[in-house]
C-alpha atoms as a PDB file:
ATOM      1  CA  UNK A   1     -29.063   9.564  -5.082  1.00  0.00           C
ATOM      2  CA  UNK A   2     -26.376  11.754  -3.484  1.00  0.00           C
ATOM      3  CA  UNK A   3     -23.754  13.476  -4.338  1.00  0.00           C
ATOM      4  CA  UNK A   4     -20.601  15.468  -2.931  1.00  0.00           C
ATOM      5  CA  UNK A   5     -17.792  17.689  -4.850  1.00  0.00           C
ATOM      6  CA  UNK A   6     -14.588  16.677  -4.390  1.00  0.00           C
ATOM      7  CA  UNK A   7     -10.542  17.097  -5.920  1.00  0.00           C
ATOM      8  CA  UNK A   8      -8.817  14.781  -7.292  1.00  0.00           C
ATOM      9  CA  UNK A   9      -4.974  15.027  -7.376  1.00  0.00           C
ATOM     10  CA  UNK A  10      -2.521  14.702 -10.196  1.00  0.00           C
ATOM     11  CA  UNK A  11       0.590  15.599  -9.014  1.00  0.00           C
ATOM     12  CA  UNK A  12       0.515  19.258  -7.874  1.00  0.00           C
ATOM     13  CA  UNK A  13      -2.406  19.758 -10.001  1.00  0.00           C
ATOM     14  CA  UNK A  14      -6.030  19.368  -8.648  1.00  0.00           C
ATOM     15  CA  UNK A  15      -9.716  19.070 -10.811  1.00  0.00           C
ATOM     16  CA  UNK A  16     -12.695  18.824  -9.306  1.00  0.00           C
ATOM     17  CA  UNK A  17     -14.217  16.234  -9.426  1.00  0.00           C
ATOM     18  CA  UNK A  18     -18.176  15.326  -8.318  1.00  0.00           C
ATOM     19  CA  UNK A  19     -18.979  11.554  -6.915  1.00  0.00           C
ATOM     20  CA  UNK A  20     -22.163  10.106  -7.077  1.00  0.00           C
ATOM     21  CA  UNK A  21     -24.290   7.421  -4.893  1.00  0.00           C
ATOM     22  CA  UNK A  22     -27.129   5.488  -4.693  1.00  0.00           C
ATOM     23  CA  UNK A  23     -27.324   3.201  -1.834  1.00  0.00           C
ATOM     24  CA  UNK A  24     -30.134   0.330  -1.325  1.00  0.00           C
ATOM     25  CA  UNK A  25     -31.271  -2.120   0.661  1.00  0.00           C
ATOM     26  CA  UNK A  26     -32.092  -4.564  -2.064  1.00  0.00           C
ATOM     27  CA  UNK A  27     -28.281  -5.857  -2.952  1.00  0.00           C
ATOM     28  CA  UNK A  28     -24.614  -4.815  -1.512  1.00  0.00           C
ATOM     29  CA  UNK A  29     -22.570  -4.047  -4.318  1.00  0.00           C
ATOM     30  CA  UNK A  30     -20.258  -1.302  -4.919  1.00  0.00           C
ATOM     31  CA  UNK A  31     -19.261  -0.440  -8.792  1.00  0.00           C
ATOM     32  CA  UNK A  32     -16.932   2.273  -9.402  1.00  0.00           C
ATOM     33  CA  UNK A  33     -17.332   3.744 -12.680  1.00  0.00           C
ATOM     34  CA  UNK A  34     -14.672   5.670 -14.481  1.00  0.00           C
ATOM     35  CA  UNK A  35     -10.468   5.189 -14.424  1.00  0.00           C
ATOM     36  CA  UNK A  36      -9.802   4.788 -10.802  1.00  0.00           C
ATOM     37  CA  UNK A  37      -6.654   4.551  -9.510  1.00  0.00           C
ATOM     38  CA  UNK A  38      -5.761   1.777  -7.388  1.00  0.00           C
ATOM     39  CA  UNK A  39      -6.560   3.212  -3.763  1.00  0.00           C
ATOM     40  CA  UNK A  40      -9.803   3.756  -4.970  1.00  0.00           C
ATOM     41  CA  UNK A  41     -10.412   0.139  -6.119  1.00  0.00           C
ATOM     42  CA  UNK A  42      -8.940  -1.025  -2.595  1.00  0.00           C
ATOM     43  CA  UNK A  43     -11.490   0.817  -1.012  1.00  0.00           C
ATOM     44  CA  UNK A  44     -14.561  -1.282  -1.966  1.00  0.00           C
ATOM     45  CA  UNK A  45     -14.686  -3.166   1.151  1.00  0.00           C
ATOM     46  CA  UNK A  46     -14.310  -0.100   3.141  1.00  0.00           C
ATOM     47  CA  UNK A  47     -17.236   1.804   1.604  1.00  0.00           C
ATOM     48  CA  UNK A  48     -19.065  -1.539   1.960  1.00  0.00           C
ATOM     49  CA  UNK A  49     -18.187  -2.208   5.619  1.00  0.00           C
ATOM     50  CA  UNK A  50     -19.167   1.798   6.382  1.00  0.00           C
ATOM     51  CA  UNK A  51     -22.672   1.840   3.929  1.00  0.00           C
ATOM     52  CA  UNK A  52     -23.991  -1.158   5.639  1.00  0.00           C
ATOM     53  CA  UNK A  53     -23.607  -0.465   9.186  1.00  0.00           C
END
């Protein structure tokens, strides 16, 4: 498992924010766990696409 810190934006405003992953050979799957906002749930075939090759 990895991780990486990061910011997420609200407005003006930014928290930090630290994302988490595991990636595997067994299955491809991506779950995003939290409230994302909707750029964030578009991305899913990106990170796919990217994480296997």
């Amino acid at each position: 498992m990895g991780y990486v810190l990061s910011v997420g934006l609200e407005g003006m405003k930014g928290h930090r924010v630290m994302v988490e992953a595991n990636v595997r050979d067994e299955k491809e799957a991506c779950v995003i766990i939290g409230l994302p906002d909707a750029p964030m749930k578009e991305s899913k075939d990106r990170i796919l696409m990217v994480v296997g090759g």
